[in-house]
PDB file of N, CA and C in Angstrom:
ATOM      1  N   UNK A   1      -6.282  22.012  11.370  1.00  0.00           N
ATOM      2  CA  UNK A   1      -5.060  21.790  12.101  1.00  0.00           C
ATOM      3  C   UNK A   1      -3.878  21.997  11.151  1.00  0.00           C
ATOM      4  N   UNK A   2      -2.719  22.585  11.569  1.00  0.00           N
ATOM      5  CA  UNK A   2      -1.543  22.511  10.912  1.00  0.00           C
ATOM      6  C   UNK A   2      -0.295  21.610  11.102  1.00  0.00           C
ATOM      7  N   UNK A   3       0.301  21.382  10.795  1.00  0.00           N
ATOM      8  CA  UNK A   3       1.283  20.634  11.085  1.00  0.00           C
ATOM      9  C   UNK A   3       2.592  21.038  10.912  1.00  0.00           C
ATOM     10  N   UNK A   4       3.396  21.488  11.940  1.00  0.00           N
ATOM     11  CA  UNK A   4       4.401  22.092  11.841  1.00  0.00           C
ATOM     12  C   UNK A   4       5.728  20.912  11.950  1.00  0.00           C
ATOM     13  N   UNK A   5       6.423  21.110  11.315  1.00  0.00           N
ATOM     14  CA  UNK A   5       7.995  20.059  11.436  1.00  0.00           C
ATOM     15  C   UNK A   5       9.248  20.752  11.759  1.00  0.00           C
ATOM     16  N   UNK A   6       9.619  20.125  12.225  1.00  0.00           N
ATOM     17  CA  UNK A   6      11.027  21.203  12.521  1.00  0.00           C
ATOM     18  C   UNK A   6      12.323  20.331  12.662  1.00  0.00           C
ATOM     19  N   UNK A   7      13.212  20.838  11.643  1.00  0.00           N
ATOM     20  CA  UNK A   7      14.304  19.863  11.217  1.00  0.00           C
ATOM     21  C   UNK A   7      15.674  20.437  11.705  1.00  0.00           C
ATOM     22  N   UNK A   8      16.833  19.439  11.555  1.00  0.00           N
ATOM     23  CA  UNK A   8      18.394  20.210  12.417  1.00  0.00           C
ATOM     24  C   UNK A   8      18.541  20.417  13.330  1.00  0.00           C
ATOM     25  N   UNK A   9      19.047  21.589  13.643  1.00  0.00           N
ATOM     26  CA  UNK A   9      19.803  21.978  14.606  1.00  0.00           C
ATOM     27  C   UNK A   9      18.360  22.606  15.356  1.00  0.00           C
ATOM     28  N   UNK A  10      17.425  23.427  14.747  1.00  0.00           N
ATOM     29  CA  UNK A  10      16.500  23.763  14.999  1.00  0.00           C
ATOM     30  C   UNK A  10      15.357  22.696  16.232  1.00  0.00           C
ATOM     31  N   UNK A  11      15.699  21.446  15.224  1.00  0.00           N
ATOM     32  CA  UNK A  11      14.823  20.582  16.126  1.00  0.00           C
ATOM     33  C   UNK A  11      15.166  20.192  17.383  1.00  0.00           C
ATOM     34  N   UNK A  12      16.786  19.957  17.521  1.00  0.00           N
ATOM     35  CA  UNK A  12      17.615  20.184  18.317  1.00  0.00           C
ATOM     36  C   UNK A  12      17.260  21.149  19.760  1.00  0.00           C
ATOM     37  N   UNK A  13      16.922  22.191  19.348  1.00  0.00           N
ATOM     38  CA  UNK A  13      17.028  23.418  20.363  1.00  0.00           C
ATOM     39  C   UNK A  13      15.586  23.656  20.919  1.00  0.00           C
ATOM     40  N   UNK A  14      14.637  23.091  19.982  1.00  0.00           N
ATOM     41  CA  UNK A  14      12.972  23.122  20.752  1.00  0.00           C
ATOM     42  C   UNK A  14      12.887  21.372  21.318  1.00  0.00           C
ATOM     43  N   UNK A  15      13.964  20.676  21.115  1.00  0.00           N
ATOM     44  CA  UNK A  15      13.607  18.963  22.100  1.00  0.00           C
ATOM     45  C   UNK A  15      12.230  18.973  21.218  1.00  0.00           C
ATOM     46  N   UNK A  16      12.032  18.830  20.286  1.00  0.00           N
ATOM     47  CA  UNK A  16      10.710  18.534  19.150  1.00  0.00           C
ATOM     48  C   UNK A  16      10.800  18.133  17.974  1.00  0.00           C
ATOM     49  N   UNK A  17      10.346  17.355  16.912  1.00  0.00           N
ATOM     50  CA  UNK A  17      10.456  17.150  15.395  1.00  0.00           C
ATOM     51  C   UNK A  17       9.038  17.712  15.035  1.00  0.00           C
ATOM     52  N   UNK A  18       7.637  18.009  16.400  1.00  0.00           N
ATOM     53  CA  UNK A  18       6.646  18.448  15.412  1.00  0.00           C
ATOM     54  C   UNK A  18       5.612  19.259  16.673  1.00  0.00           C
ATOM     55  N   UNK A  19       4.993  19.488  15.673  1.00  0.00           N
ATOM     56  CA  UNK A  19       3.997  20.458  16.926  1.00  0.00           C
ATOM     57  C   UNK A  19       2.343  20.657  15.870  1.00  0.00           C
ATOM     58  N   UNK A  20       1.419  21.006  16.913  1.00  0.00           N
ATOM     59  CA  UNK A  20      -0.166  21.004  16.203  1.00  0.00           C
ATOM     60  C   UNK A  20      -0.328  22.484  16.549  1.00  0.00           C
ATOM     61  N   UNK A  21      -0.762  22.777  15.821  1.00  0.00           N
ATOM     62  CA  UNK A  21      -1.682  24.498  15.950  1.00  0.00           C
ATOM     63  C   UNK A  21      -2.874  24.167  15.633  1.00  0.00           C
ATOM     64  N   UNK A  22      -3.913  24.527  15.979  1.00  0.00           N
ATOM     65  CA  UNK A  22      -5.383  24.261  15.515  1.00  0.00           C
ATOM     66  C   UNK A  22      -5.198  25.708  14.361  1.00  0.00           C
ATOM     67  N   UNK A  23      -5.790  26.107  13.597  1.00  0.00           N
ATOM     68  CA  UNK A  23      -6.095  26.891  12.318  1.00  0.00           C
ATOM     69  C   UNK A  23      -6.790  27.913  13.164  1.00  0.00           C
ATOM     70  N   UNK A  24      -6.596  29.128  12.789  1.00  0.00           N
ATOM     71  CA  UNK A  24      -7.509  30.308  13.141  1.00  0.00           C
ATOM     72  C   UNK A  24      -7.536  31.115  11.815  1.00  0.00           C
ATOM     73  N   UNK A  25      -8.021  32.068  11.857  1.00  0.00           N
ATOM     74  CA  UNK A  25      -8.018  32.969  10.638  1.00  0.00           C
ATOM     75  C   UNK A  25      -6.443  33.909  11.102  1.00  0.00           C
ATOM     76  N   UNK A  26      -6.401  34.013  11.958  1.00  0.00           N
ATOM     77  CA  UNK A  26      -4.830  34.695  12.106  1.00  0.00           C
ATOM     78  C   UNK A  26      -3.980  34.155  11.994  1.00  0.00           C
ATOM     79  N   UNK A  27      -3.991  32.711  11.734  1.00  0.00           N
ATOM     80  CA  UNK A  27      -2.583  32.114  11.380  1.00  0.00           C
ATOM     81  C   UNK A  27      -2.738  32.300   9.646  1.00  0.00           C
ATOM     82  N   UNK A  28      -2.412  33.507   8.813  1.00  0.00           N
ATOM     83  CA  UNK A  28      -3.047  33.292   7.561  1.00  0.00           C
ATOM     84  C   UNK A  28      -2.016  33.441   6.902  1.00  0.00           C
ATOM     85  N   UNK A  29       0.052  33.510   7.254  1.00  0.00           N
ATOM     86  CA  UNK A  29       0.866  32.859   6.641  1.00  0.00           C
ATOM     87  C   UNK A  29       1.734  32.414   7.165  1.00  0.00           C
ATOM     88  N   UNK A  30       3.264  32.206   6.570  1.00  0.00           N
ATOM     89  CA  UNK A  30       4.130  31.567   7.530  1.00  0.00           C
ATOM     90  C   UNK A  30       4.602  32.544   8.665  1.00  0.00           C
ATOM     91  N   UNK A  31       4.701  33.624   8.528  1.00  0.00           N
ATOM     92  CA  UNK A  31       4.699  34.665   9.444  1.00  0.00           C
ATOM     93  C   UNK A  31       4.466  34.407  10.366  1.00  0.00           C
ATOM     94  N   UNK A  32       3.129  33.956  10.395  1.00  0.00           N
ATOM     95  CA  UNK A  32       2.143  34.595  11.616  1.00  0.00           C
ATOM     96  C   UNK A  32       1.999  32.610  12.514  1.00  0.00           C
ATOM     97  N   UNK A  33       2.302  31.927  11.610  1.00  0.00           N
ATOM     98  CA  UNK A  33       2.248  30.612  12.237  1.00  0.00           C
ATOM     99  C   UNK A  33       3.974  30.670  13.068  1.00  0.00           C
ATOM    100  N   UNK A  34       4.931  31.261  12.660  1.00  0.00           N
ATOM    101  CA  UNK A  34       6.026  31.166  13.427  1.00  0.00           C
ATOM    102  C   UNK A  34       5.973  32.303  14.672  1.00  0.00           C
ATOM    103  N   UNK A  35       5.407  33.219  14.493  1.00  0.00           N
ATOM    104  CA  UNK A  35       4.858  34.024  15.737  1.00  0.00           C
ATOM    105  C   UNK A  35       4.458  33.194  16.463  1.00  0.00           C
ATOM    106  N   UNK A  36       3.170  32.576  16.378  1.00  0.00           N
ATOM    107  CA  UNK A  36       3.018  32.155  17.551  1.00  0.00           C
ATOM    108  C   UNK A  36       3.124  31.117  17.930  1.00  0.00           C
ATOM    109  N   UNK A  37       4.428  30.396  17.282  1.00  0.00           N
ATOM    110  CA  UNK A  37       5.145  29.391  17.902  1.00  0.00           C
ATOM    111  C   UNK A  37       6.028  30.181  19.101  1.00  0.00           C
ATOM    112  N   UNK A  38       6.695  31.050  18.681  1.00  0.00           N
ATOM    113  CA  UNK A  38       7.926  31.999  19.344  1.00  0.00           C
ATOM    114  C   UNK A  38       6.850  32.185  20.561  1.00  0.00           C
ATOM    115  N   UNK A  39       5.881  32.860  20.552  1.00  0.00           N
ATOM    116  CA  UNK A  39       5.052  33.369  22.213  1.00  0.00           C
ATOM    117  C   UNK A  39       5.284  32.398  23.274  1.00  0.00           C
ATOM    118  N   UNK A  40       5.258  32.886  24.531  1.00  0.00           N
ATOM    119  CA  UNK A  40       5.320  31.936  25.818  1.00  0.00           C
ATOM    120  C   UNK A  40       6.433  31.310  26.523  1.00  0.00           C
ATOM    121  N   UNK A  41       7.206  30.443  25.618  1.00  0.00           N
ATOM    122  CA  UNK A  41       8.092  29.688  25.945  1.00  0.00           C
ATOM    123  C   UNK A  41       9.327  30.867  25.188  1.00  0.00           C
ATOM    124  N   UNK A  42      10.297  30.486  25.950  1.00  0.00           N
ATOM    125  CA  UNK A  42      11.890  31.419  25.787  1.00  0.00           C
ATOM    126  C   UNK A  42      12.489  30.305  25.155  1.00  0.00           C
ATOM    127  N   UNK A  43      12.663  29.414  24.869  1.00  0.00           N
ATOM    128  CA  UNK A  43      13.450  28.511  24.471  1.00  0.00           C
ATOM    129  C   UNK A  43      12.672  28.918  22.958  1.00  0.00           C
ATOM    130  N   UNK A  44      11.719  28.439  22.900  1.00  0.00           N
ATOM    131  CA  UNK A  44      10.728  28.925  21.437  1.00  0.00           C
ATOM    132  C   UNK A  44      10.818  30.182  20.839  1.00  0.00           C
ATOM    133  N   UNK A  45      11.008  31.349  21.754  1.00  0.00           N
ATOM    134  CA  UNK A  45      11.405  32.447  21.314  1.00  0.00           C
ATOM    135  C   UNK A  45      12.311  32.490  21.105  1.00  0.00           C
ATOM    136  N   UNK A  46      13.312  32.080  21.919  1.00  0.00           N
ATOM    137  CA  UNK A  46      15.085  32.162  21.020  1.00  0.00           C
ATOM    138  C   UNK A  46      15.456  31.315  19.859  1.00  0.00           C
ATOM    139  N   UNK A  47      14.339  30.429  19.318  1.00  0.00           N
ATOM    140  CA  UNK A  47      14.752  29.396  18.218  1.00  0.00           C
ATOM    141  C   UNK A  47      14.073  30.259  16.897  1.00  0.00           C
ATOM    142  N   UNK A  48      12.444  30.751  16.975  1.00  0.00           N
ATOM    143  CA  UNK A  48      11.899  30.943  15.973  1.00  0.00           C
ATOM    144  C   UNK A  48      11.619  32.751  16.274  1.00  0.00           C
ATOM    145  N   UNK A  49      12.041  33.279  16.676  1.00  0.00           N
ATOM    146  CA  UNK A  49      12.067  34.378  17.510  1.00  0.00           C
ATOM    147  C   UNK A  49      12.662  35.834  15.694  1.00  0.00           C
ATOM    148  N   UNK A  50      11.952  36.571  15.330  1.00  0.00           N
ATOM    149  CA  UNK A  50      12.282  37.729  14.621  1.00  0.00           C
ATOM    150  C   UNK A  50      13.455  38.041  14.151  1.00  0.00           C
ATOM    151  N   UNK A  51      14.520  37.752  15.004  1.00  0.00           N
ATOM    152  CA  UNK A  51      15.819  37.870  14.764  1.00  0.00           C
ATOM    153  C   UNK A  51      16.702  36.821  14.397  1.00  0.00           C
ATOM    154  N   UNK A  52      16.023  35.381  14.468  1.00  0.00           N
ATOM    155  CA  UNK A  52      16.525  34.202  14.056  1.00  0.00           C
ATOM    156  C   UNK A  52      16.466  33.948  12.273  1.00  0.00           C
ATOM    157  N   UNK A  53      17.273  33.352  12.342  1.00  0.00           N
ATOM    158  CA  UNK A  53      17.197  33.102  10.721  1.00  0.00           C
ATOM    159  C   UNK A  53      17.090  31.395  10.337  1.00  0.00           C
ATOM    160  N   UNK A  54      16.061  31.766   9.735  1.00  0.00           N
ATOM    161  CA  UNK A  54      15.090  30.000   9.766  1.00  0.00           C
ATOM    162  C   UNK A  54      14.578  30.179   8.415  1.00  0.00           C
ATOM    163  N   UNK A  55      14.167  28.803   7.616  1.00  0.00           N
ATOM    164  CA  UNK A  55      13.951  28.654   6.414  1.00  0.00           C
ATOM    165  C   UNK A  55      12.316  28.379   7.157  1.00  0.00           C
ATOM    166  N   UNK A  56      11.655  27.998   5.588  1.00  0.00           N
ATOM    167  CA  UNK A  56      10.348  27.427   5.676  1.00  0.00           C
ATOM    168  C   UNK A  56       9.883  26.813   4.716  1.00  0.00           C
ATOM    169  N   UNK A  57       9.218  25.875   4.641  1.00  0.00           N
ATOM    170  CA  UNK A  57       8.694  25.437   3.670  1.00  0.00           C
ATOM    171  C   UNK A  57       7.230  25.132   3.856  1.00  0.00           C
ATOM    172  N   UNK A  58       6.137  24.733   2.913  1.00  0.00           N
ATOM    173  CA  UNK A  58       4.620  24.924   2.994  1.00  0.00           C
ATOM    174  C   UNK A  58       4.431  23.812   2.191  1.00  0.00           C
ATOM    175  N   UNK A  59       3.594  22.532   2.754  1.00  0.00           N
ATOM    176  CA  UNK A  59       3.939  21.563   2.165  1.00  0.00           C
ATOM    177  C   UNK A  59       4.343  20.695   0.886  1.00  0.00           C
ATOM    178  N   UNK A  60       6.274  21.304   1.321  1.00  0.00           N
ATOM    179  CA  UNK A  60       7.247  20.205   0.697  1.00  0.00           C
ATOM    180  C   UNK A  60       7.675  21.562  -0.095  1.00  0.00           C
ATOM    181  N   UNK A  61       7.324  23.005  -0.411  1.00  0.00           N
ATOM    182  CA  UNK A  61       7.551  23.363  -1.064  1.00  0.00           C
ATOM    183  C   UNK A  61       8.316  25.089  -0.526  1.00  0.00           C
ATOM    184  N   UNK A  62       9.163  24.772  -0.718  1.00  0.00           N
ATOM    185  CA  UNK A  62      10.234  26.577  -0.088  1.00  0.00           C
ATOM    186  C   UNK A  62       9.091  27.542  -0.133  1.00  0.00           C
ATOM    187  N   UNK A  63       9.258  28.470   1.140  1.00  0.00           N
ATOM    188  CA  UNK A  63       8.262  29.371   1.285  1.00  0.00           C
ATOM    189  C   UNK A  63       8.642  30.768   1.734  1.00  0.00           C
ATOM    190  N   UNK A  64       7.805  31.722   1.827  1.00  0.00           N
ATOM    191  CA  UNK A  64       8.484  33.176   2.287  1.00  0.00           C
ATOM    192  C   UNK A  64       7.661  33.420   3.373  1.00  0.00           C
ATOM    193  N   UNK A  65       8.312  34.490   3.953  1.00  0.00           N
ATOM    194  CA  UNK A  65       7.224  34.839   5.139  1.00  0.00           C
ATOM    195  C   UNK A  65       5.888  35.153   4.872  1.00  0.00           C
ATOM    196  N   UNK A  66       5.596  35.873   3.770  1.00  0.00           N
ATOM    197  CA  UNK A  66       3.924  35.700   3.801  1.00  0.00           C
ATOM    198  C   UNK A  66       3.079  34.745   2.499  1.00  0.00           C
ATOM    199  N   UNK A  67       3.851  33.203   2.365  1.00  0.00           N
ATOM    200  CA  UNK A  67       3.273  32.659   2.040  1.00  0.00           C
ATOM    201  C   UNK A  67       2.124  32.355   2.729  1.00  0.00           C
ATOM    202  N   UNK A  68       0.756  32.034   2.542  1.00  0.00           N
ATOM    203  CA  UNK A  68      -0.500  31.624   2.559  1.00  0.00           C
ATOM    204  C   UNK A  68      -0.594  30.514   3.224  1.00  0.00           C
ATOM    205  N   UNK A  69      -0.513  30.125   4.233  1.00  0.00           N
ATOM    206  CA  UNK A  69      -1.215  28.868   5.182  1.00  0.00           C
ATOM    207  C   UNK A  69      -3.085  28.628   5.289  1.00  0.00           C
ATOM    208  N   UNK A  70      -2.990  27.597   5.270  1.00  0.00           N
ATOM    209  CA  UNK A  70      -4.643  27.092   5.228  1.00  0.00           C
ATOM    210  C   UNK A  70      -4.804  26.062   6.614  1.00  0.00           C
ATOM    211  N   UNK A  71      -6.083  25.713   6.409  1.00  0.00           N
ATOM    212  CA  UNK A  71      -5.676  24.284   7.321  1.00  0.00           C
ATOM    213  C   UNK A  71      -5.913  23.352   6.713  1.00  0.00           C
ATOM    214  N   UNK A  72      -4.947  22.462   7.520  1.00  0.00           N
ATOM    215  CA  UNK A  72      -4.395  21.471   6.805  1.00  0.00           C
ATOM    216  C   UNK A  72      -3.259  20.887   6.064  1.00  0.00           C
ATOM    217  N   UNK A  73      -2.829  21.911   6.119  1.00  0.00           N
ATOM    218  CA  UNK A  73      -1.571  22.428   5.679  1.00  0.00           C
ATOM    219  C   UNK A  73      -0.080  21.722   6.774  1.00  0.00           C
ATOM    220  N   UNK A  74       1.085  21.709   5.792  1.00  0.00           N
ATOM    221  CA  UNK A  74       2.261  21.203   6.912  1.00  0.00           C
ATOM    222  C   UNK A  74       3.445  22.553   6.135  1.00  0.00           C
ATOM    223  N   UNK A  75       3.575  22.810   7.618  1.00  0.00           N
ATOM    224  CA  UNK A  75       4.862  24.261   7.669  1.00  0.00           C
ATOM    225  C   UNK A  75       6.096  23.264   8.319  1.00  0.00           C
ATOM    226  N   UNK A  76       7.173  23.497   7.733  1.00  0.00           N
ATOM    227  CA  UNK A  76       8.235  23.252   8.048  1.00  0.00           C
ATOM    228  C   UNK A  76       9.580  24.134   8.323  1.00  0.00           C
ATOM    229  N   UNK A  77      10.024  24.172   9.611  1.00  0.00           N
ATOM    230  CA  UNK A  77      10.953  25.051   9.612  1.00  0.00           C
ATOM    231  C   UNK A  77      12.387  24.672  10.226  1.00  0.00           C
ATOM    232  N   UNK A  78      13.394  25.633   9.259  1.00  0.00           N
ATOM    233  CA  UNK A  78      14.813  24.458   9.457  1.00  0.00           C
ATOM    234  C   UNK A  78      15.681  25.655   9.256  1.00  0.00           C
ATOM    235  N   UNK A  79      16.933  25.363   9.926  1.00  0.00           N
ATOM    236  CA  UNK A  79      17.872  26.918   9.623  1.00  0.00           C
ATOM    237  C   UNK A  79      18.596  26.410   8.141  1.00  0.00           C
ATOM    238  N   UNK A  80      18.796  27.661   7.826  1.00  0.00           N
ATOM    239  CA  UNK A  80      19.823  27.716   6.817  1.00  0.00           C
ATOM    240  C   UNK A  80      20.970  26.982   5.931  1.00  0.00           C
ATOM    241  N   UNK A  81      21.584  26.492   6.772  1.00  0.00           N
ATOM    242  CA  UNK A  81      22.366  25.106   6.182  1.00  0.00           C
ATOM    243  C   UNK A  81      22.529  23.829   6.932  1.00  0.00           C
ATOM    244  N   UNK A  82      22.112  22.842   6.423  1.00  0.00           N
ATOM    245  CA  UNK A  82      21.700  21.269   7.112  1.00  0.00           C
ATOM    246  C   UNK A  82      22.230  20.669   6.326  1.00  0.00           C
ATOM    247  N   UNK A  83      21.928  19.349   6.862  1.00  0.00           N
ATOM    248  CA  UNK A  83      23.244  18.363   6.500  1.00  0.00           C
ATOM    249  C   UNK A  83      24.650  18.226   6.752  1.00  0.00           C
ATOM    250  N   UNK A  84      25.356  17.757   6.097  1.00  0.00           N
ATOM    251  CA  UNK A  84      26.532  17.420   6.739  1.00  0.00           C
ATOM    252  C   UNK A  84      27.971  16.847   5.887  1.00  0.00           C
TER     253      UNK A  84
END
């Protein structure tokens, strides 16, 4: 299982602070775990959606799009500037 978090304004716009993915072999980085958050839902696609600009982190630690996800693992995703 993964554990996704989602912080700001971000969390804001999906009405969520967290979400479960069960692990597949295709979720195999942050890429591909924010893909298929974005599928299905339009609200999800317009938040984490290709053209959005969103940070990430892999647990606790800044990440790139094809950092390496496992399971078990916690992905976190937050836009660009937070706080206040």
């Amino acid at each position: 299982m993964i554990e996704v978090l989602f912080f700001a304004g971000l969390r804001e716009r999906l009405g969520t602070e967290r979400a479960l993915l069960e692990w597949t072999p295709d979720l195999r980085d942050v890429s591909a775990v924010r893909a298929r958050l974005a599928q299905g839902d339009r609200a999800w696609e317009e938040a984490l959606g290709a053209g959005e600009q969103v940070l990430a982190a892999v647990n606790e630690e800044l990440a790139q799009p094809v950092t390496p996800v496992q399971d078990g693992d916690v992905v976190a995703f937050f836009p660009p500037v937070t706080g206040g």
